[in-house]
PDB file of N, CA and C in Angstrom:
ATOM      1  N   UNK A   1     -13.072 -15.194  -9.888  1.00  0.00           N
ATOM      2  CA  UNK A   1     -12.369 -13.939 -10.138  1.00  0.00           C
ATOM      3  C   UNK A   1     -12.346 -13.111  -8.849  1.00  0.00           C
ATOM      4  N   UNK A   2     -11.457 -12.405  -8.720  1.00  0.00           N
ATOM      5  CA  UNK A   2     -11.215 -11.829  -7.437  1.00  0.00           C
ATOM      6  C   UNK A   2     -11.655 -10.147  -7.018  1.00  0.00           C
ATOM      7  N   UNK A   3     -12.805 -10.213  -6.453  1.00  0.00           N
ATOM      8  CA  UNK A   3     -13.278  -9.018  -6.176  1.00  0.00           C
ATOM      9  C   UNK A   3     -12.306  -7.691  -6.299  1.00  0.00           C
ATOM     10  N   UNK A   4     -13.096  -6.129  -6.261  1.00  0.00           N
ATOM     11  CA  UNK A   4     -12.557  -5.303  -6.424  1.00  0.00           C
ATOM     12  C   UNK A   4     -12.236  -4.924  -5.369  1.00  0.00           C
ATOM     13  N   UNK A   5     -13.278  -5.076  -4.210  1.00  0.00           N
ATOM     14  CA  UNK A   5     -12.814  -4.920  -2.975  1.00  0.00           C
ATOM     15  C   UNK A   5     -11.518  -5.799  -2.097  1.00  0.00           C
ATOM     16  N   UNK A   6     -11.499  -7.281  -2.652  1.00  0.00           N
ATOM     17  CA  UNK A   6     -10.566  -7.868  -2.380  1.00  0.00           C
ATOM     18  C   UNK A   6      -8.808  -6.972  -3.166  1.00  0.00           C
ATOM     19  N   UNK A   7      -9.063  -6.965  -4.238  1.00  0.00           N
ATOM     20  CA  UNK A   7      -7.512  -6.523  -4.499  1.00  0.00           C
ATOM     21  C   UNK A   7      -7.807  -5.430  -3.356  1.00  0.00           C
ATOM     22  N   UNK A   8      -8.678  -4.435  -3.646  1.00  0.00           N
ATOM     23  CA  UNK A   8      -8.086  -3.173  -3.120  1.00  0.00           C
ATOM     24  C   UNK A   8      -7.540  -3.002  -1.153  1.00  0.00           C
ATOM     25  N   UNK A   9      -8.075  -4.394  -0.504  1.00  0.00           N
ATOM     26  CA  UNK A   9      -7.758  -5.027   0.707  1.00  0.00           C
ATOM     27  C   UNK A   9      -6.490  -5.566   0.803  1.00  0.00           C
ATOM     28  N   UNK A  10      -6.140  -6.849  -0.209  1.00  0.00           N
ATOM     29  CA  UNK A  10      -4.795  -7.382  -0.111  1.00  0.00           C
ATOM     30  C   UNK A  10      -3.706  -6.219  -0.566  1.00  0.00           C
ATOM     31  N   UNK A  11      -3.724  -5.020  -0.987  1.00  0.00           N
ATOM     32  CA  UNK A  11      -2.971  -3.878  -1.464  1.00  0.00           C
ATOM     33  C   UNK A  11      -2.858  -3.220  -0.422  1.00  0.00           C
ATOM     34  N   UNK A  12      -3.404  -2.844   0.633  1.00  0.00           N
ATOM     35  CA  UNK A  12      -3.819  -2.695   1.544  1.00  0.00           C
ATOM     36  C   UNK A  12      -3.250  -2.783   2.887  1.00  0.00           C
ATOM     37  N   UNK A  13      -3.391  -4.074   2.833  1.00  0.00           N
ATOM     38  CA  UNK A  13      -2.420  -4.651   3.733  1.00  0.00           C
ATOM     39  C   UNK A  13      -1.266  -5.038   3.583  1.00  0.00           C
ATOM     40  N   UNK A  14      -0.470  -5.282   2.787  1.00  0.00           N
ATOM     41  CA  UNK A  14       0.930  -4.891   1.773  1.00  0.00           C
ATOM     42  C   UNK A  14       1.293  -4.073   2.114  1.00  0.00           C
ATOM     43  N   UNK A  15       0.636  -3.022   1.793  1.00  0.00           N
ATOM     44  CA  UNK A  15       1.345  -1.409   2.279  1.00  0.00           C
ATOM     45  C   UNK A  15       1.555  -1.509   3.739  1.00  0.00           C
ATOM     46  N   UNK A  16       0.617  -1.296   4.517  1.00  0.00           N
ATOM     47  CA  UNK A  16       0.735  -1.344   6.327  1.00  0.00           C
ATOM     48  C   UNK A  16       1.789  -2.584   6.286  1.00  0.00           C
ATOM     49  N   UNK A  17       1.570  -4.000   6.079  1.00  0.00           N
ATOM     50  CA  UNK A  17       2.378  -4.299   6.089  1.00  0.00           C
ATOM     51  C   UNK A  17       4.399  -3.845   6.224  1.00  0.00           C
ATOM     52  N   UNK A  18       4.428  -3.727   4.857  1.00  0.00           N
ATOM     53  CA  UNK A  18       6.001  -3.412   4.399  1.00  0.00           C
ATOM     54  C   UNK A  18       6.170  -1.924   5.417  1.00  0.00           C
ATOM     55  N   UNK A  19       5.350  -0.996   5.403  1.00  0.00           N
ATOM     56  CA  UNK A  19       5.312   0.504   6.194  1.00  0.00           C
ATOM     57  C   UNK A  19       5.699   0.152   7.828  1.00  0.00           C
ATOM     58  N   UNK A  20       5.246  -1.022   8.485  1.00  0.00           N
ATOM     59  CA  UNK A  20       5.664  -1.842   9.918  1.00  0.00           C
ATOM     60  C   UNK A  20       6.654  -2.442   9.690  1.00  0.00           C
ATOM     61  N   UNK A  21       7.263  -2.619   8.370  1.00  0.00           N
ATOM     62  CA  UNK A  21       8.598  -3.582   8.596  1.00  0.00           C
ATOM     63  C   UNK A  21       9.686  -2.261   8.397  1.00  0.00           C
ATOM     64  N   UNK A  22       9.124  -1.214   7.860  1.00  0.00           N
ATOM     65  CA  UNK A  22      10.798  -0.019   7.535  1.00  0.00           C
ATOM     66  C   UNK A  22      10.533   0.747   8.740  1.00  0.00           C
ATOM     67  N   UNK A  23       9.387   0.569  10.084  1.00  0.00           N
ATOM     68  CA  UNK A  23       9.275   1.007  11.015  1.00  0.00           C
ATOM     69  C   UNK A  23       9.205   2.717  10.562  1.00  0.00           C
ATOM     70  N   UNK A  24       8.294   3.117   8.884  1.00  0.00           N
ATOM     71  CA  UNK A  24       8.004   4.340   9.046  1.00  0.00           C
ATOM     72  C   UNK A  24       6.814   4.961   9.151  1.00  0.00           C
ATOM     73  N   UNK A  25       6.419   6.169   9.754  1.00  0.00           N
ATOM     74  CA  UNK A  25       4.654   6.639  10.182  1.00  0.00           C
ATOM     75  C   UNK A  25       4.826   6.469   8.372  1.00  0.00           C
ATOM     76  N   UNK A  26       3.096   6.828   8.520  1.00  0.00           N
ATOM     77  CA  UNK A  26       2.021   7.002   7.159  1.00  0.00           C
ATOM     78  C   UNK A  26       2.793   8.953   6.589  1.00  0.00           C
ATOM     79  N   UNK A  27       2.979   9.358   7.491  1.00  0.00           N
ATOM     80  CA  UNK A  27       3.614  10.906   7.380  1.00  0.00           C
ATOM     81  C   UNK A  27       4.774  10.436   6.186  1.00  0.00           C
ATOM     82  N   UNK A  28       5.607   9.675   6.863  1.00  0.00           N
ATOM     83  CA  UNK A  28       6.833   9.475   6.324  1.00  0.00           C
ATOM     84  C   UNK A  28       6.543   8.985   4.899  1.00  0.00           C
ATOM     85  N   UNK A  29       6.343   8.123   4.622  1.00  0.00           N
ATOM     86  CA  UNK A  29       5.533   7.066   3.103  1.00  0.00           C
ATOM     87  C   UNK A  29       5.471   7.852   2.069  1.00  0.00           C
ATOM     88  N   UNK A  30       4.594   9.205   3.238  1.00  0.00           N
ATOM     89  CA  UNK A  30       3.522   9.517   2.161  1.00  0.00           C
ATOM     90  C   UNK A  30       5.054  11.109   1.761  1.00  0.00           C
ATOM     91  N   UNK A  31       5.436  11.206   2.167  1.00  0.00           N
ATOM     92  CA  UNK A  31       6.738  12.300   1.815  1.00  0.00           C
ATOM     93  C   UNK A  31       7.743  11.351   0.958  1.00  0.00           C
ATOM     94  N   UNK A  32       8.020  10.079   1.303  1.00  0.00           N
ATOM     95  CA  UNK A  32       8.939   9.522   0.099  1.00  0.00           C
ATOM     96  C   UNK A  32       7.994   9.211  -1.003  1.00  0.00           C
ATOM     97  N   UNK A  33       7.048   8.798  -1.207  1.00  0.00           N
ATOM     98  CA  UNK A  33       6.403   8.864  -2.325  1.00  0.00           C
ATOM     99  C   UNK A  33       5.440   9.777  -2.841  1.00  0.00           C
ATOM    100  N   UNK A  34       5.665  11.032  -2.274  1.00  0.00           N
ATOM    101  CA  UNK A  34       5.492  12.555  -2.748  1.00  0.00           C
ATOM    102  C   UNK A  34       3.788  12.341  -3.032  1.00  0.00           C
ATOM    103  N   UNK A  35       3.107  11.911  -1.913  1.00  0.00           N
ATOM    104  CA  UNK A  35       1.898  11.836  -1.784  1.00  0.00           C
ATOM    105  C   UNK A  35       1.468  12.686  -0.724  1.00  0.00           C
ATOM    106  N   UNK A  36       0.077  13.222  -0.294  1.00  0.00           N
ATOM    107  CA  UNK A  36      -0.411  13.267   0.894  1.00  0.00           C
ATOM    108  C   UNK A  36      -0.863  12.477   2.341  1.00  0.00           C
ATOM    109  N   UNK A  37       0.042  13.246   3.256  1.00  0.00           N
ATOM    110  CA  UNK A  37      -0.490  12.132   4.364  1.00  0.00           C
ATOM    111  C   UNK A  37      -1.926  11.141   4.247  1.00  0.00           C
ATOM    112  N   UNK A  38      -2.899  11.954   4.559  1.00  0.00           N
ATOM    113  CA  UNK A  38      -4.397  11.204   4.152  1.00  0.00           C
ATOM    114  C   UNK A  38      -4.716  10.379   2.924  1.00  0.00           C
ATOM    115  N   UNK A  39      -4.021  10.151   1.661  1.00  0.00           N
ATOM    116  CA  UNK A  39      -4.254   9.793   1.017  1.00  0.00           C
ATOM    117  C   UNK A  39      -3.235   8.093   1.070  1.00  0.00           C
ATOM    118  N   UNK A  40      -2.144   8.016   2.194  1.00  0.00           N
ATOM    119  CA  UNK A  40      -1.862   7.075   2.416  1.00  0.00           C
ATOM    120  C   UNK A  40      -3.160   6.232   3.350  1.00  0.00           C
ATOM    121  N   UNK A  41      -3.373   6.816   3.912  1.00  0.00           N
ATOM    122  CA  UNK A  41      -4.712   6.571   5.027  1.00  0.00           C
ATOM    123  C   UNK A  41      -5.527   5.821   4.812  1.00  0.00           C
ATOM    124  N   UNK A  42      -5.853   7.208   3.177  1.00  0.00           N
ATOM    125  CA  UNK A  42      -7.055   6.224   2.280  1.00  0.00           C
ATOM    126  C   UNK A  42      -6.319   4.604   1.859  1.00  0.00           C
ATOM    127  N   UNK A  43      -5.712   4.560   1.062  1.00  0.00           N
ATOM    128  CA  UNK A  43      -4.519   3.200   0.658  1.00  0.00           C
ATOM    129  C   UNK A  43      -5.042   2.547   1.511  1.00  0.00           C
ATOM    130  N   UNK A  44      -4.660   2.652   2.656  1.00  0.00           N
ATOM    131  CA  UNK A  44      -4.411   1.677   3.935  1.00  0.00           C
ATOM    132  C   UNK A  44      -6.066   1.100   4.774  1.00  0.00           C
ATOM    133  N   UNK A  45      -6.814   1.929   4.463  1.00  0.00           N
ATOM    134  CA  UNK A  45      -8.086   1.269   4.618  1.00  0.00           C
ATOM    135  C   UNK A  45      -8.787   0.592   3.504  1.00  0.00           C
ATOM    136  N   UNK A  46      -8.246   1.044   2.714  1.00  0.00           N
ATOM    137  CA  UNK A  46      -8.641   0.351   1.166  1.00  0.00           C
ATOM    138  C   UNK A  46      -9.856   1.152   0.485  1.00  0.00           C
ATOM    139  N   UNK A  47     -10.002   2.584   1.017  1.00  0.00           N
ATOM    140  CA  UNK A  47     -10.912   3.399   0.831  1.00  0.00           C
ATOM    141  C   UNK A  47     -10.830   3.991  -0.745  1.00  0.00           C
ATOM    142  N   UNK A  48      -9.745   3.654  -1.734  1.00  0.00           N
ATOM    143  CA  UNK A  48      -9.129   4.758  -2.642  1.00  0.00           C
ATOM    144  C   UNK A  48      -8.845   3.800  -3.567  1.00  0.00           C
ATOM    145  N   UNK A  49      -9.125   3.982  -4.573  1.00  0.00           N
ATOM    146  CA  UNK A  49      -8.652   2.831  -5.931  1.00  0.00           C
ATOM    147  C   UNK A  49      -7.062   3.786  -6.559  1.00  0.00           C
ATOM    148  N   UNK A  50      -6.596   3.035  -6.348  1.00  0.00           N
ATOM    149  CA  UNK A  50      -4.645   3.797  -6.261  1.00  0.00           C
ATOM    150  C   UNK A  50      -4.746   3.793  -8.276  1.00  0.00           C
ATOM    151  N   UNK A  51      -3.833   4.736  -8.363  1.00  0.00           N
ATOM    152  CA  UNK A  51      -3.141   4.639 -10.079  1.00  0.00           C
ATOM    153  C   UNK A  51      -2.170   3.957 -10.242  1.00  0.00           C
ATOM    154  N   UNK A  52      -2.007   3.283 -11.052  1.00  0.00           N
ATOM    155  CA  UNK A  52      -0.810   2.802 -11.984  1.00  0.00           C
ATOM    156  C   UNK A  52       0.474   3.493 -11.034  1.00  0.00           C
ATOM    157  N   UNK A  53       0.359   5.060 -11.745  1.00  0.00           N
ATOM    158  CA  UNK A  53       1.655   5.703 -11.499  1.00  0.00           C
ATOM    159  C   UNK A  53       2.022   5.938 -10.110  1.00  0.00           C
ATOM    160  N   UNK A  54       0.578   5.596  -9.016  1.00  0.00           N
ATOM    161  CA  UNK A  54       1.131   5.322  -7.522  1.00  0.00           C
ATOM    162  C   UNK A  54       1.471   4.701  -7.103  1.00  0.00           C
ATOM    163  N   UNK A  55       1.061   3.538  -7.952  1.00  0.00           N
ATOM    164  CA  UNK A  55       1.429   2.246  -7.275  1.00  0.00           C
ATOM    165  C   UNK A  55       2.797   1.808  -7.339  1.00  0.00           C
ATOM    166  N   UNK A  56       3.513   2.317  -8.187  1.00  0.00           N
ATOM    167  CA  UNK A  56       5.047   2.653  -8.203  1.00  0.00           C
ATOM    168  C   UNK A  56       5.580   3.572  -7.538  1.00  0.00           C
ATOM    169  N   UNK A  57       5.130   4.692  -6.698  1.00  0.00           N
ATOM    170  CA  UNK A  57       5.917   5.845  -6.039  1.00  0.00           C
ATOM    171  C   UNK A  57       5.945   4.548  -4.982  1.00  0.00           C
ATOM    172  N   UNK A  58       4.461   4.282  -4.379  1.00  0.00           N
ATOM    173  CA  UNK A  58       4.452   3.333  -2.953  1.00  0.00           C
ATOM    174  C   UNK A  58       5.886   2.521  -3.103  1.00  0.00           C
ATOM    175  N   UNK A  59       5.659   1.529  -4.034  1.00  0.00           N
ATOM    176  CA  UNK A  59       6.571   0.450  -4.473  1.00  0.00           C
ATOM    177  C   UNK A  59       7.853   0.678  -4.005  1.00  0.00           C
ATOM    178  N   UNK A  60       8.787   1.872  -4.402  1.00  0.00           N
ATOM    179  CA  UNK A  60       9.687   2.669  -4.724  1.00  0.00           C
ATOM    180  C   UNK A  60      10.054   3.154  -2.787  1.00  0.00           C
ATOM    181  N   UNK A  61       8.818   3.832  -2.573  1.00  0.00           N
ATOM    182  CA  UNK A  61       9.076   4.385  -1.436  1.00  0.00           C
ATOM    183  C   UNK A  61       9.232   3.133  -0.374  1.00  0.00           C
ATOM    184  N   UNK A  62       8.545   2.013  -0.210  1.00  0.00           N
ATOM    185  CA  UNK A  62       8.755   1.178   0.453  1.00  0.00           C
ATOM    186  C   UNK A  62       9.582  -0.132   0.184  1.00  0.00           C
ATOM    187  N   UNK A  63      10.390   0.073  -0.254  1.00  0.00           N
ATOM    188  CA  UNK A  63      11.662  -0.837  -1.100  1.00  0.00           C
ATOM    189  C   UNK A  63      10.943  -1.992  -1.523  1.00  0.00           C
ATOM    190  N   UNK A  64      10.176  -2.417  -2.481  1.00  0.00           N
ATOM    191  CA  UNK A  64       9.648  -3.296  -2.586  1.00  0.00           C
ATOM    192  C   UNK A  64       9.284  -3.175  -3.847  1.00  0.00           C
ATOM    193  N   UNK A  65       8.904  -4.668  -4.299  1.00  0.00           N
ATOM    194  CA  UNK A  65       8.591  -4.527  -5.923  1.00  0.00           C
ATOM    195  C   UNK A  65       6.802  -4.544  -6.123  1.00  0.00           C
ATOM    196  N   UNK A  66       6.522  -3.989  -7.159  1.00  0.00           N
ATOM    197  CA  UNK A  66       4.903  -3.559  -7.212  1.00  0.00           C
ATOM    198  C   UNK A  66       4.148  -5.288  -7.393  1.00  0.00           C
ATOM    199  N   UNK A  67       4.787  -6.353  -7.735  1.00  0.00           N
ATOM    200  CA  UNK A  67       4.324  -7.873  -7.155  1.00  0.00           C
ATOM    201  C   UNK A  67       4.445  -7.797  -5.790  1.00  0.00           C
ATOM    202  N   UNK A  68       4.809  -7.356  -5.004  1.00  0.00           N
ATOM    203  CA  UNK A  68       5.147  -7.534  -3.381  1.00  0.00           C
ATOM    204  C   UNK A  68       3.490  -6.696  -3.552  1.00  0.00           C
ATOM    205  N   UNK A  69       3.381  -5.570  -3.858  1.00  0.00           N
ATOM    206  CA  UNK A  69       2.605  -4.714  -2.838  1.00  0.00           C
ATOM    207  C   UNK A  69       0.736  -5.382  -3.378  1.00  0.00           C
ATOM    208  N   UNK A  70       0.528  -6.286  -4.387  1.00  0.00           N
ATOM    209  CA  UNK A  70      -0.462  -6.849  -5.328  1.00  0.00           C
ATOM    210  C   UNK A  70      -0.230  -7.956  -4.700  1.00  0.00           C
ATOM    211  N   UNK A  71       0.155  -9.252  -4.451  1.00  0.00           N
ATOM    212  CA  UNK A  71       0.133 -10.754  -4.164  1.00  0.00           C
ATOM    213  C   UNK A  71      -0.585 -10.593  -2.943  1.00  0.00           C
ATOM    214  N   UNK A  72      -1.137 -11.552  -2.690  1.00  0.00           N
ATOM    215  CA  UNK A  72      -2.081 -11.673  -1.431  1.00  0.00           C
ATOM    216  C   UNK A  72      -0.947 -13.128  -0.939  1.00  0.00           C
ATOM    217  N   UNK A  73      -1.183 -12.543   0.239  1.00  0.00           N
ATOM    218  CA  UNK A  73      -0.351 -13.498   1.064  1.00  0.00           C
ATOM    219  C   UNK A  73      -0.682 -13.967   2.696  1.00  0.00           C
ATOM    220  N   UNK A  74      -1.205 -15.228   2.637  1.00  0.00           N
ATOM    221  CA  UNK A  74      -1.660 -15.599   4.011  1.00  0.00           C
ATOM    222  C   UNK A  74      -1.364 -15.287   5.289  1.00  0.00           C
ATOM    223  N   UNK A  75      -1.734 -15.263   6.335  1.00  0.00           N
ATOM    224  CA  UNK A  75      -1.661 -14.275   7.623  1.00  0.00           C
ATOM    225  C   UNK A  75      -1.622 -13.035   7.374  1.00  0.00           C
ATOM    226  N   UNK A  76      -1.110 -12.192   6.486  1.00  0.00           N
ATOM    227  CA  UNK A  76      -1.443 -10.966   6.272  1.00  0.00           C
ATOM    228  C   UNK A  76      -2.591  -9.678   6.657  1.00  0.00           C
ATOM    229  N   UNK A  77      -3.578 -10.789   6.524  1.00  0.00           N
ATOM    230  CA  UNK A  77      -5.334 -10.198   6.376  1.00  0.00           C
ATOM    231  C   UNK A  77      -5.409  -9.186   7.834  1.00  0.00           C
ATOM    232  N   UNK A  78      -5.810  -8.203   7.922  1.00  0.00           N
ATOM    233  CA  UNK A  78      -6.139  -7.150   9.189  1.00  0.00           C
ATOM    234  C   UNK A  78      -7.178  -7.939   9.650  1.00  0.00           C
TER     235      UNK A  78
END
């Protein structure tokens, strides 16, 4: 079974991920998905156990489907 720390890593890197491919800051993200800068931050270090209902603003804000931002996917890993 797959650790808590693991999802909250492969989610993680998903986000930074897809956020380097629309070439937008953590500023930006976090204004299309009507979050706080720092709290993308948190996301992105894997510091923050995300909600349901964020995990769809992210999704949304980074054109991507909420399986994109959950699947762990090789080379990925920071």
């Amino acid at each position: 079974m797959i650790s808590e720390h693991e999802i909250l890593n492969v989610f993680a890197q998903n986000v930074v991920f897809f956020r380097h491919r629309l070439k937008i800051s953590q500023e930006e993200l976090a204004f299309r998905a009507g979050v706080h800068r720092t709290y993308v931050g948190m996301i992105e270090r894997a510091e923050k156990n995300i909600t349901l209902v964020n995990i769809e603003k992210f999704a949304k804000a980074l054109e991507v489907t909420i399986s994109e931002l959950v699947e762990k996917v090789p080379g990925r890993e920071q």
